[in-house]
N, C-alpha and C. Protein backbone atom coordinates (compact mmCIF):
# COMPACT_ATOMS: atom_id res chain seq x y z
N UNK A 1 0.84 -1.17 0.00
CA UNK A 1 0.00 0.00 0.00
C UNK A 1 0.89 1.24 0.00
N UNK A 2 0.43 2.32 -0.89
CA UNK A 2 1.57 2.97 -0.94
C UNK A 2 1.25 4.18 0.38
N UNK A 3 2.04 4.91 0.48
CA UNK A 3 1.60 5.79 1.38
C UNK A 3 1.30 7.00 1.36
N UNK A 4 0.17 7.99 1.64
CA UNK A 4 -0.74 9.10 1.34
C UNK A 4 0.18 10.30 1.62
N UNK A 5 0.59 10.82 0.62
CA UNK A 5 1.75 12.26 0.43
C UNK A 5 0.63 13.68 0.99
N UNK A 6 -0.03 13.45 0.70
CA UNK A 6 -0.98 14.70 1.27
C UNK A 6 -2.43 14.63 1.12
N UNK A 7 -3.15 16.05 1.48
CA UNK A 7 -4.32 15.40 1.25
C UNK A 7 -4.96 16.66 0.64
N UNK A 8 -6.52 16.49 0.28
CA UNK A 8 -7.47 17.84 -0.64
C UNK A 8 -8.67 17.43 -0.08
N UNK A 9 -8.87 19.08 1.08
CA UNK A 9 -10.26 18.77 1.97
C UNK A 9 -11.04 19.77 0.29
N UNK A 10 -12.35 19.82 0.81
CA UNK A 10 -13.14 20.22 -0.19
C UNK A 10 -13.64 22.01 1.17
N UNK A 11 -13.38 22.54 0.52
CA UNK A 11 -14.09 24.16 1.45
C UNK A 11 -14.79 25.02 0.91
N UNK A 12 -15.83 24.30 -0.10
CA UNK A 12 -17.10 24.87 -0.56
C UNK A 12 -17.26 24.53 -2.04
N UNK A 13 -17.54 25.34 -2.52
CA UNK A 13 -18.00 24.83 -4.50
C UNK A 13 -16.85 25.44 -5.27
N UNK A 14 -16.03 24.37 -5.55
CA UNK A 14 -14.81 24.53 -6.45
C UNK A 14 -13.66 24.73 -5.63
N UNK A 15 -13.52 25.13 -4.30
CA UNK A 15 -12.32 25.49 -3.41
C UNK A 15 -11.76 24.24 -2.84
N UNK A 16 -10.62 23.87 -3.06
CA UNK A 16 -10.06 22.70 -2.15
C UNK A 16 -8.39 23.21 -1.27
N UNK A 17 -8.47 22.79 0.01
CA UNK A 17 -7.67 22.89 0.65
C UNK A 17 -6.82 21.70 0.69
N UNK A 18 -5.27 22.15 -0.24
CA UNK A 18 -4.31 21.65 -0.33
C UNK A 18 -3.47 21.26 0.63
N UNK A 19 -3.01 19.86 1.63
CA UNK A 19 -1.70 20.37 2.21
C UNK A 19 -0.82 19.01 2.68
N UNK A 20 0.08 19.61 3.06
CA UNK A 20 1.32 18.58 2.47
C UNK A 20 2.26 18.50 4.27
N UNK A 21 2.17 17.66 4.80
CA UNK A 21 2.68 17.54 6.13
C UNK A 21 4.06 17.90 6.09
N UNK A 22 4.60 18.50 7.04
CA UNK A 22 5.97 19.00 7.19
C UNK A 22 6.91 18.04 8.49
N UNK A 23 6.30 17.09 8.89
CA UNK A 23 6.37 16.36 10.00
C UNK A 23 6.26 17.32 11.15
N UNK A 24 7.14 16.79 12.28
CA UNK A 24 6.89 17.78 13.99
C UNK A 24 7.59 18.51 14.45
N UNK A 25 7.01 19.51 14.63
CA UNK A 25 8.13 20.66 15.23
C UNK A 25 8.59 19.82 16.22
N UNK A 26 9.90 20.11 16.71
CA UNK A 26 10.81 19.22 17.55
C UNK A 26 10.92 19.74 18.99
N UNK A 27 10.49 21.40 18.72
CA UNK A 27 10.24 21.57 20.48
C UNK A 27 8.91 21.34 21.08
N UNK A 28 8.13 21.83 20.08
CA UNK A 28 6.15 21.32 20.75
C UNK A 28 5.82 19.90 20.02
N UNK A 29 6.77 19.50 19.44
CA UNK A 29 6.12 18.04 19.11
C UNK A 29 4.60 17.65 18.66
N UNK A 30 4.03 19.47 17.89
CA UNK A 30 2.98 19.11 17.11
C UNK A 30 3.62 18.98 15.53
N UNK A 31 1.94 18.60 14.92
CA UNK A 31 2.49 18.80 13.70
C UNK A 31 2.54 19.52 12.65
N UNK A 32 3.13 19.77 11.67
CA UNK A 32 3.43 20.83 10.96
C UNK A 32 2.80 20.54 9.15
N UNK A 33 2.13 21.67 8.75
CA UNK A 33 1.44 21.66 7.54
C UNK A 33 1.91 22.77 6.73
N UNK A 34 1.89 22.41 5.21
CA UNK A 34 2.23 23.41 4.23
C UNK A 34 0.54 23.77 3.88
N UNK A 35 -0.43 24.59 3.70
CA UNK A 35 -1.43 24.79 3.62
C UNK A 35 -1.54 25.80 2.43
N UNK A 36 -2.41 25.54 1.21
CA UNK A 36 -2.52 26.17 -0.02
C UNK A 36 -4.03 25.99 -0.57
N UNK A 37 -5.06 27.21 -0.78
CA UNK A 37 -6.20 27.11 -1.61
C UNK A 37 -5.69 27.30 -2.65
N UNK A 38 -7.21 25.84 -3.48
CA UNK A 38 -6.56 26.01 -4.73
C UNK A 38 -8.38 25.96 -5.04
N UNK A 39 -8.75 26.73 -6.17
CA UNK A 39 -9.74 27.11 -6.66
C UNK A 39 -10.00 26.50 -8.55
N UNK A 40 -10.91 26.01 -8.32
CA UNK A 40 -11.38 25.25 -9.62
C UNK A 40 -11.65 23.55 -9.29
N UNK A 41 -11.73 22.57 -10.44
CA UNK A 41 -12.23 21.37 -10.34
C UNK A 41 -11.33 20.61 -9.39
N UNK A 42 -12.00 19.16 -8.82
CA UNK A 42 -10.48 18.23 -8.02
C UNK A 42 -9.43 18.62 -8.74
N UNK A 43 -10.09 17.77 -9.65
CA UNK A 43 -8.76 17.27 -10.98
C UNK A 43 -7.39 18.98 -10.79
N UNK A 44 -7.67 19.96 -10.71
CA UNK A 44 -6.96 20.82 -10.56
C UNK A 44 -6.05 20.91 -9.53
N UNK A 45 -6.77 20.64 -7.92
CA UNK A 45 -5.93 20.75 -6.99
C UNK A 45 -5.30 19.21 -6.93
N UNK A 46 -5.58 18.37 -7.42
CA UNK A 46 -4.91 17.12 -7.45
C UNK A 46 -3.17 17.39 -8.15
N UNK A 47 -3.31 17.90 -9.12
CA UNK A 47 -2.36 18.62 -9.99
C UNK A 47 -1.61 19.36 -9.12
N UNK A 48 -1.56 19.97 -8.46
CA UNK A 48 -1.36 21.06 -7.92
C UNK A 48 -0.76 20.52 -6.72
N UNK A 49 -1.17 19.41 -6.01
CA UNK A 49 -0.23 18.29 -5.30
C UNK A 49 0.55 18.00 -5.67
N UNK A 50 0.29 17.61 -6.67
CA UNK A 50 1.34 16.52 -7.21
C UNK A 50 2.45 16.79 -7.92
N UNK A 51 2.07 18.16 -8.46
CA UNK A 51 3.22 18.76 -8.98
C UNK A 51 3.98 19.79 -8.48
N UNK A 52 3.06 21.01 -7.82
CA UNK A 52 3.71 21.46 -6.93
C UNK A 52 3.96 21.58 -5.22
N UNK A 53 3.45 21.18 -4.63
CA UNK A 53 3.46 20.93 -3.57
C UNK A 53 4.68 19.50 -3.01
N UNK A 54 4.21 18.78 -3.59
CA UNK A 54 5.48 17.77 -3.44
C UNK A 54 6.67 17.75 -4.26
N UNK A 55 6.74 18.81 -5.29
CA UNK A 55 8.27 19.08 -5.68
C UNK A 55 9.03 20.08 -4.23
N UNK A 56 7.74 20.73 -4.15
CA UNK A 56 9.02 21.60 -3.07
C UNK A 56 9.07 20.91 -1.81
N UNK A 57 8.63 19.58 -1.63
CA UNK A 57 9.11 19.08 -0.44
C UNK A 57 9.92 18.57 -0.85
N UNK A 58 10.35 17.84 -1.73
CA UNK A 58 11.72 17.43 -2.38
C UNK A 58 12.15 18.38 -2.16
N UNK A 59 12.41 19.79 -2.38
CA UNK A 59 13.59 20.55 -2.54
C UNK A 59 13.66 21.45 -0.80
N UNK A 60 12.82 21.50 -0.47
CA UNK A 60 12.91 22.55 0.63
C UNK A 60 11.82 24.08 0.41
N UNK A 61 11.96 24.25 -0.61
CA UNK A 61 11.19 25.67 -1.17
C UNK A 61 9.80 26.05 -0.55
N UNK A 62 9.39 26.24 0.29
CA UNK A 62 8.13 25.75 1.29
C UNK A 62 7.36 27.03 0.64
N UNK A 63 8.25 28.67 1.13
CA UNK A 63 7.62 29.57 0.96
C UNK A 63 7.71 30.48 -0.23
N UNK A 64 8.03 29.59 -1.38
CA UNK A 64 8.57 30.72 -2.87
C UNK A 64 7.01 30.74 -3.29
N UNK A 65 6.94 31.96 -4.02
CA UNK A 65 5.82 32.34 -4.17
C UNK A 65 5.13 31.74 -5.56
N UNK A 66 4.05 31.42 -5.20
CA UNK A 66 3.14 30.54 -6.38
C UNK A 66 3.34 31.46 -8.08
């Protein structure tokens, strides 16, 4: 089973909330989220995972601008 890279809540008609876990902050030992609206169909913010959101966890780039 492979394992779930992020996830796409739904936050009304056409809006989906993108986000991509950062694992745990190491002094509060909560956890940490990259958080991005993305506006239009799934199929869009799916894209939008997959291409950008998990390239910049590969690289580090958390906060370069969309």
């Amino acid at each position: 089973m492979a394992r779930k890279l992020g996830q796409i809540i739904p936050r009304g008609t056409n809006r989906w909330l993108v986000r991509v876990s950062l694992g745990r902050d190491q002094a509060t030992g909560r956890r940490r989220y990259l958080n991005r609206t993305v506006t239009g169909p799934q199929r869009r913010a799916q894209q939008f995972l997959s291409t950008e959101l998990l390239a910049r966890s590969e690289t580090g780039n958390w906060w370069v601008a969309r």
